[in-house]
N, C-alpha and C. Protein backbone atom coordinates (compact mmCIF):
# COMPACT_ATOMS: atom_id res chain seq x y z
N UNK A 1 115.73 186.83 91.48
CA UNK A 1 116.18 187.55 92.65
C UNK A 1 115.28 188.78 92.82
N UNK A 2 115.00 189.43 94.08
CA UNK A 2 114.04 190.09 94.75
C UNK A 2 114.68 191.21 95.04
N UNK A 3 114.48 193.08 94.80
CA UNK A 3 114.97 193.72 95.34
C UNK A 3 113.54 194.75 95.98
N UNK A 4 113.45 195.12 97.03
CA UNK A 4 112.24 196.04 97.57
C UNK A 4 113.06 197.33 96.77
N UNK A 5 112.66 197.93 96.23
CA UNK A 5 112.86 199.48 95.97
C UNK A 5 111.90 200.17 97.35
N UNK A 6 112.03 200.98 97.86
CA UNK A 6 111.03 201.37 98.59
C UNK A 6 110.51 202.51 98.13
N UNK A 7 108.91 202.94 98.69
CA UNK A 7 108.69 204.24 98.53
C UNK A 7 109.15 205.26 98.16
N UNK A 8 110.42 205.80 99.52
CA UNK A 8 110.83 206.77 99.32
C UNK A 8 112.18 206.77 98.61
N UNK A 9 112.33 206.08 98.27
CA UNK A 9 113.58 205.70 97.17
C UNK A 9 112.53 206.03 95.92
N UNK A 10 111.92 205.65 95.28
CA UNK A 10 111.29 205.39 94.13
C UNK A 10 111.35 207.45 94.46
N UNK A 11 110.48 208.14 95.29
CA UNK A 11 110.38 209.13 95.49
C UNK A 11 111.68 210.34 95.17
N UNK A 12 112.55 209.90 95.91
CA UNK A 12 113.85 210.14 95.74
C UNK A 12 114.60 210.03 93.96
N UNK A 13 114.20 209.06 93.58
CA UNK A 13 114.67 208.95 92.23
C UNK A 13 114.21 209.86 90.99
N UNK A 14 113.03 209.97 91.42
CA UNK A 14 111.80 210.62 90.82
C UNK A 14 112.28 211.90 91.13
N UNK A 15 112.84 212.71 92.03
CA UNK A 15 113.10 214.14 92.42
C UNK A 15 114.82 214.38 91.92
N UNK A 16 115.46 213.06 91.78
CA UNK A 16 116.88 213.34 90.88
C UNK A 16 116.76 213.32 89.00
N UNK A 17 115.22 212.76 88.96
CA UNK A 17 114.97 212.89 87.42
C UNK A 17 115.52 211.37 86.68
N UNK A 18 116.08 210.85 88.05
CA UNK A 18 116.47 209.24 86.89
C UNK A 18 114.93 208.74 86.58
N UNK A 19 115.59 208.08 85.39
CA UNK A 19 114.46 207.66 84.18
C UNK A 19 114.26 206.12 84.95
N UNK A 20 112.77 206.28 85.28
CA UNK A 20 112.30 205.11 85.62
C UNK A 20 111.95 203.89 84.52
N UNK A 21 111.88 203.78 83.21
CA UNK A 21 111.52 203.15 82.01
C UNK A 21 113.09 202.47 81.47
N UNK A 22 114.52 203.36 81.71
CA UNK A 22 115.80 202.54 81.33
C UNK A 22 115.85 201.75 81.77
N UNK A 23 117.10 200.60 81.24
CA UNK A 23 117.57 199.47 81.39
C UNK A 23 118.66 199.94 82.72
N UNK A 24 118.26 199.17 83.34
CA UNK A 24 119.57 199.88 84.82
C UNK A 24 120.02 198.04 85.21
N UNK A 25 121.37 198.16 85.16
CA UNK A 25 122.22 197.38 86.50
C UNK A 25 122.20 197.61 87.71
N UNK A 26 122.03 196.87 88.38
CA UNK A 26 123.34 197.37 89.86
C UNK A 26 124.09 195.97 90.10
N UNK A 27 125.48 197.05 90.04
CA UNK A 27 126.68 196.16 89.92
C UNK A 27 127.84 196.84 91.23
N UNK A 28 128.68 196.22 90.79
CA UNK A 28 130.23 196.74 92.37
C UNK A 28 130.42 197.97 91.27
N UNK A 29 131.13 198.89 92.36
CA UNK A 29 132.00 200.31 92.27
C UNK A 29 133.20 199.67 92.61
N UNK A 30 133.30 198.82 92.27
CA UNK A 30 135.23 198.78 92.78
C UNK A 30 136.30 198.39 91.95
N UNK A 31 136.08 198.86 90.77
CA UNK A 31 136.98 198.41 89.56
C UNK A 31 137.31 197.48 88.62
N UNK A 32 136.01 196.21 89.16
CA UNK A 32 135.72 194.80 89.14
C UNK A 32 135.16 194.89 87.25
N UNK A 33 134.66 196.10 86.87
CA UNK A 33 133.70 196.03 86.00
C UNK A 33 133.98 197.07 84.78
N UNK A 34 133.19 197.05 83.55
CA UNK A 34 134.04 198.38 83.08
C UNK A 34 133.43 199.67 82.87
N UNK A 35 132.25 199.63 83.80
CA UNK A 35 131.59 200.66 84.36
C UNK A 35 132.07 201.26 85.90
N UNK A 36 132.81 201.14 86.38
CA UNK A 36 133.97 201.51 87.38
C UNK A 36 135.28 201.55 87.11
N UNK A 37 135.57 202.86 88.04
CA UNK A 37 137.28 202.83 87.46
C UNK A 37 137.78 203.06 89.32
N UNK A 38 137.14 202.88 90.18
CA UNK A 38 137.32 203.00 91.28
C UNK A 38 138.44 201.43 91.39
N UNK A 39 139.37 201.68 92.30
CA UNK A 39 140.60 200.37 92.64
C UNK A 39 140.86 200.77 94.42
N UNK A 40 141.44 199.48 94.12
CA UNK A 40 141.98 199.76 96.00
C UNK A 40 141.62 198.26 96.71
N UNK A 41 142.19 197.97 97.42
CA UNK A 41 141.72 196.69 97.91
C UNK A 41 140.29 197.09 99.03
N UNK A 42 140.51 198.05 99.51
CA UNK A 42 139.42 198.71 100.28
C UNK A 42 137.92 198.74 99.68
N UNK A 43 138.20 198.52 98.48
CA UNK A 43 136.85 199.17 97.51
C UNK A 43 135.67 197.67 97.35
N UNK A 44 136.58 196.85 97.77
CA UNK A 44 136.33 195.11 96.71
C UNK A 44 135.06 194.72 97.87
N UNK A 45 133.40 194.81 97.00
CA UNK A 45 132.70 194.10 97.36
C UNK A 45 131.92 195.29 98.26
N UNK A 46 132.10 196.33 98.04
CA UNK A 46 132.09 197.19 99.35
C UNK A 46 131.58 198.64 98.79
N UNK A 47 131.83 198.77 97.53
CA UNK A 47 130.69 200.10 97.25
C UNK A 47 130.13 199.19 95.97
N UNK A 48 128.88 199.69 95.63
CA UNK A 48 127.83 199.46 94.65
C UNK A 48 127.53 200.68 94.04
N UNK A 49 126.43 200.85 92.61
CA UNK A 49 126.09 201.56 91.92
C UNK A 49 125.11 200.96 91.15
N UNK A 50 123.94 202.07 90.74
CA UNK A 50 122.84 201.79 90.00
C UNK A 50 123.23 202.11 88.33
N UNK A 51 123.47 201.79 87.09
CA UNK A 51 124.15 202.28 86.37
C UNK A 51 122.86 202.41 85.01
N UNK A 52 122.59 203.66 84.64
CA UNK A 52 121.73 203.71 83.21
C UNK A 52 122.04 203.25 82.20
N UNK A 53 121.48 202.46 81.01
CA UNK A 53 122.19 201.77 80.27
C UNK A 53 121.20 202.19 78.63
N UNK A 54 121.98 202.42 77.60
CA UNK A 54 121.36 202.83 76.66
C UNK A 54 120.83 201.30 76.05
N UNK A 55 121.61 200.23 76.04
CA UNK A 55 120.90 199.09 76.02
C UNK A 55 121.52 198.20 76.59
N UNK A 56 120.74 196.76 76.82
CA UNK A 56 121.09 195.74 77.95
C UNK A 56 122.54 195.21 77.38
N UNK A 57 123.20 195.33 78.84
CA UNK A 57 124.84 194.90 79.09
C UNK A 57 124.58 193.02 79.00
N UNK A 58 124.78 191.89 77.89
CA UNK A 58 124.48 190.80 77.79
C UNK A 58 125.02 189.69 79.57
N UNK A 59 126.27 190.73 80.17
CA UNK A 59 127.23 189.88 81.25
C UNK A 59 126.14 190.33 82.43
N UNK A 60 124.70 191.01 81.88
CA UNK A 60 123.63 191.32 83.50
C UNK A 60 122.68 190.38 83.11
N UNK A 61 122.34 188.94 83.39
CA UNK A 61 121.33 188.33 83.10
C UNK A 61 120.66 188.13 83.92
N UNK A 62 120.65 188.59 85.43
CA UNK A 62 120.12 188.28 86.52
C UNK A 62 118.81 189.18 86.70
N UNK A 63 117.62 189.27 86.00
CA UNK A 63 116.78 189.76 86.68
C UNK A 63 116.61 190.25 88.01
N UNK A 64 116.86 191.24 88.39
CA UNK A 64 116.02 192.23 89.99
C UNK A 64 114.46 192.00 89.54
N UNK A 65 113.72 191.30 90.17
CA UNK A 65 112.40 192.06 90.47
C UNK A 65 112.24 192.54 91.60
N UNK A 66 111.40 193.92 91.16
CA UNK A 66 110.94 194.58 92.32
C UNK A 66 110.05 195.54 91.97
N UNK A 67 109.24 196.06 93.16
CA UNK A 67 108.13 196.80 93.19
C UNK A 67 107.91 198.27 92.72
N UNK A 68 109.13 198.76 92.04
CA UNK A 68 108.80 200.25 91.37
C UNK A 68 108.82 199.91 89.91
N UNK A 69 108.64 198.58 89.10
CA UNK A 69 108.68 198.70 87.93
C UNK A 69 109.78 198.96 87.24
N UNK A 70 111.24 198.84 87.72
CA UNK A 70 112.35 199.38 87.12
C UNK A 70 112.74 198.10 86.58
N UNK A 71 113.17 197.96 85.64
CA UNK A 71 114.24 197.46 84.18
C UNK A 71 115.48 197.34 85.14
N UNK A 72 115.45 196.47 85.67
CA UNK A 72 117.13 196.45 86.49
C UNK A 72 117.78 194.88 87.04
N UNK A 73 118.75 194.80 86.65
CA UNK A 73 119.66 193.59 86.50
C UNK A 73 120.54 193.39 87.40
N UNK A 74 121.70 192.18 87.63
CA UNK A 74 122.65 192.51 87.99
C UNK A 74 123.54 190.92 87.28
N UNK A 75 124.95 190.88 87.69
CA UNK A 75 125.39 189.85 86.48
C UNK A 75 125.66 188.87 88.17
N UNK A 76 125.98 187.84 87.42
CA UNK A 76 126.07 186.43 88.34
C UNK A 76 127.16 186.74 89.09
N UNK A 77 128.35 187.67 88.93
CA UNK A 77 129.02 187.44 90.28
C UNK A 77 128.90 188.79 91.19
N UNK A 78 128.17 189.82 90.75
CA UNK A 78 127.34 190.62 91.44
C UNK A 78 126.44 189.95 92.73
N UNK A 79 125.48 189.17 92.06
CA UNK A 79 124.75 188.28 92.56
C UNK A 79 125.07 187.90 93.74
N UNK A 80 126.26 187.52 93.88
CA UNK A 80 127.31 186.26 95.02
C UNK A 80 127.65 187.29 96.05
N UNK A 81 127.18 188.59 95.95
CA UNK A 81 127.75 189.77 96.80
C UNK A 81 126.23 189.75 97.29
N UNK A 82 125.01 189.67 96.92
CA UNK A 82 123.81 190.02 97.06
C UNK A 82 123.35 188.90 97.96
N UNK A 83 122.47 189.27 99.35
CA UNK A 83 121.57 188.21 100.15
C UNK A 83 120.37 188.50 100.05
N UNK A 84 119.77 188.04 101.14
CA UNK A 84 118.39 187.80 101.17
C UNK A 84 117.43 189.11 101.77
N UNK A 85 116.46 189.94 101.35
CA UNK A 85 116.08 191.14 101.58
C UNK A 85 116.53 191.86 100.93
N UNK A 86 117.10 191.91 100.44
CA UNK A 86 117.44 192.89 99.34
C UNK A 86 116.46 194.37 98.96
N UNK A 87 117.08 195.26 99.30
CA UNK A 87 116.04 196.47 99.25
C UNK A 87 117.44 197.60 98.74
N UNK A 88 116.35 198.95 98.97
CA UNK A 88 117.28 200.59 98.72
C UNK A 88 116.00 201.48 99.32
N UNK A 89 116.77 201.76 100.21
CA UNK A 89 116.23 202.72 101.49
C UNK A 89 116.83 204.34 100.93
N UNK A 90 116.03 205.18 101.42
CA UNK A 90 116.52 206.47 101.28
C UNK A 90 117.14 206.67 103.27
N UNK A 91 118.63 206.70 103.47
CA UNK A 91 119.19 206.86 104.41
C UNK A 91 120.51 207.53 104.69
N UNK A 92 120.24 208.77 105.67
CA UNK A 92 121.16 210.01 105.87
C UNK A 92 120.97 210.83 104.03
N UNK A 93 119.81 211.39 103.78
CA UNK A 93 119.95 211.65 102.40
C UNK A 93 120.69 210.93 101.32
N UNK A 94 120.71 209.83 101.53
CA UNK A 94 121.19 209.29 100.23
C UNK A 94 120.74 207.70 100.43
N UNK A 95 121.18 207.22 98.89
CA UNK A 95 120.68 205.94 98.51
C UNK A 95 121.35 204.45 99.96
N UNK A 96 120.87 203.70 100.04
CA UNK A 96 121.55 202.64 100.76
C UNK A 96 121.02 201.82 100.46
N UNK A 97 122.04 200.50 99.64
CA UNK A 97 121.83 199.53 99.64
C UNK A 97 122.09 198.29 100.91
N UNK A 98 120.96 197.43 101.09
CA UNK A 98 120.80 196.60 102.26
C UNK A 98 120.16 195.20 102.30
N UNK A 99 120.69 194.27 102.97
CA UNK A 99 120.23 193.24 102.96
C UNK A 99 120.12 192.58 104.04
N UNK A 100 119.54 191.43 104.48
CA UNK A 100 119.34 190.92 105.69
C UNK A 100 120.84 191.10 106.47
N UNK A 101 121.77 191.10 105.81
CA UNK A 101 123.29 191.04 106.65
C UNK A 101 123.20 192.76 107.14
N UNK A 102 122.54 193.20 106.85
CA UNK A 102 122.83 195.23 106.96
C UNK A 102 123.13 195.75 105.41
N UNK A 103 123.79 197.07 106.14
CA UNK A 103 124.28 197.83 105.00
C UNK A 103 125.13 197.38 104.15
N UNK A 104 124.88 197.22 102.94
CA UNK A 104 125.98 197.05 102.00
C UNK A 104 126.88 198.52 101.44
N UNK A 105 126.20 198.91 100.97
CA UNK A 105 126.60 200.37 100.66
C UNK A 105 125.38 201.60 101.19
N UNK A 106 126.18 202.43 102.08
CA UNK A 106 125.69 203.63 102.38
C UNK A 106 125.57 204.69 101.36
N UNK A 107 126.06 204.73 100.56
CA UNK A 107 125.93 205.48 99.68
C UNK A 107 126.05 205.06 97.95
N UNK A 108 124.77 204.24 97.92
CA UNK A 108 124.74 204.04 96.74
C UNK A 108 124.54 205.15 95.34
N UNK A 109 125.37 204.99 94.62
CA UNK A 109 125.66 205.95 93.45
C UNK A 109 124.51 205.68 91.96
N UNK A 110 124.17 206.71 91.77
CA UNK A 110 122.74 206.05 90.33
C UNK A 110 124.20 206.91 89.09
N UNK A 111 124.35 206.02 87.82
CA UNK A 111 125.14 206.77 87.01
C UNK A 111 124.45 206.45 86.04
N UNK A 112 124.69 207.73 85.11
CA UNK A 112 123.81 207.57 83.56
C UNK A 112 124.92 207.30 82.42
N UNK A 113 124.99 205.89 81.98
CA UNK A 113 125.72 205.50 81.27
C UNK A 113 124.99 205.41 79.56
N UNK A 114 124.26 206.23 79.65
CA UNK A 114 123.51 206.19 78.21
C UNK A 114 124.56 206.97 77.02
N UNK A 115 125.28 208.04 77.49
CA UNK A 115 125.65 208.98 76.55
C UNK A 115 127.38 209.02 76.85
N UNK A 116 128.33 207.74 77.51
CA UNK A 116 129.36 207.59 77.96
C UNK A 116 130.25 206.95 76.85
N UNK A 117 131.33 207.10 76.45
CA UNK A 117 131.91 206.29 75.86
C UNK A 117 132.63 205.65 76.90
N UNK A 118 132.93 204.12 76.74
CA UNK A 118 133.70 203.27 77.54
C UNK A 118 135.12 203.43 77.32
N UNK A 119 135.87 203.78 78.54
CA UNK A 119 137.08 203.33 78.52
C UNK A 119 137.86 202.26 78.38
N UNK A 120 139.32 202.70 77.48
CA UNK A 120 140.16 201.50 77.36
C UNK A 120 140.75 200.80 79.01
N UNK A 121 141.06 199.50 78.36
CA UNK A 121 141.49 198.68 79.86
C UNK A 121 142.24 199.61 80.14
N UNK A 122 143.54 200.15 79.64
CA UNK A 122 144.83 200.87 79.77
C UNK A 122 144.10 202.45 80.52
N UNK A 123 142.98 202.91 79.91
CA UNK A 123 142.52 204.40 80.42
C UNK A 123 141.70 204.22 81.62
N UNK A 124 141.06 202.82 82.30
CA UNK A 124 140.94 202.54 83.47
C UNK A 124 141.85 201.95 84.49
N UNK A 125 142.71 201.30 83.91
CA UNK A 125 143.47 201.00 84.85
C UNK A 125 144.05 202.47 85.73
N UNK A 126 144.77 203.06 84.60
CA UNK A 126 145.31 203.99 85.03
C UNK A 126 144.53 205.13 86.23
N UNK A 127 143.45 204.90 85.59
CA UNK A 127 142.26 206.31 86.61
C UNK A 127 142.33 205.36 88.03
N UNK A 128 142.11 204.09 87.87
CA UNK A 128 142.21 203.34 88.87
C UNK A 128 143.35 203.33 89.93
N UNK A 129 144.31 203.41 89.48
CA UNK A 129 145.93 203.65 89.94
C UNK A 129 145.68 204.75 90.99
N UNK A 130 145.50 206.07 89.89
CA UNK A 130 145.51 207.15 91.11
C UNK A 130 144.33 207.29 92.02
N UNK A 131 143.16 206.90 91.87
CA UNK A 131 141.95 206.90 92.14
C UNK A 131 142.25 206.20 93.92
N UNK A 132 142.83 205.23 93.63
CA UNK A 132 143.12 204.02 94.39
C UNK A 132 143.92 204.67 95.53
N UNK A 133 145.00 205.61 95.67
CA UNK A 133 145.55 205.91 96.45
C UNK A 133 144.79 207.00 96.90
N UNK A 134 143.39 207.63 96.57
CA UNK A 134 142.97 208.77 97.29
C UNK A 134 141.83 208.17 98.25
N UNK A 135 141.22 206.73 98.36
CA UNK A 135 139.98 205.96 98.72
C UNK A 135 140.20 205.29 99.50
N UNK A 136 141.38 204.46 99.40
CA UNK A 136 142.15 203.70 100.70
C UNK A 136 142.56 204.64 101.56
């Protein structure tokens, strides 16, 4: 699978200091995963995130290639959310992910999951719970 990073994205990344050499995902923001604690039926399929990874998550086997050289994955039912063109535009100051269908997410999120401890199911659900009634 094919993602354009563009220019000014690569540019953009480069001026937030994310590490171009990590292992990065991009996966859903919507609670689907256990790098999100975002919930809501509103959320499903509908926000994304670039996520830093101190080492490769085994459930991302999907190779991204693309043209800035980034280490970046996404897992097979990520994938099923992903079409054809696949890029990340720098748009209205911030990240946007896009594909031949349009915008997927306007505001794609980069998170540094290198130095995170993972939450229990029980300590996401819950963030999810209240999270959920402030997003819908």
């Amino acid at each position: 699978m094919k993602i354009n990073i563009k220019e000014e994205t690569q540019t953009y990344l480069a001026n937030k200091n994310v590490p171009t050499n990590a292992k990065m995902i991009l996966t859903t923001d919507d609670g689907s995963n256990k790098y999100s604690s975002l919930g809501g039926s509103c959320a499903i399929g509908d926000k994304f995130q670039i996520v830093i990874l101190k080492d490769a998550d085994p459930n991302y086997t999907i190779p991204l290639e693309n043209d800035a050289g980034l280490d970046l994955s996404t897992s097979p039912s990520d994938a099923d959310l992903l079409g054809n063109g696949l890029n990340i535009a720098v748009w209205h100051n911030a990240l946007a992910l896009k594909d031949n269908s349009g915008i997927l997410d306007g505001s794609l999120a980069v998170v540094d999951w290198r130095n995170v401890k993972p939450e229990t199911a029980e300590e996401r659900r819950d963030k999810m719970i209240k999270l959920g009634d402030q997003i819908c």
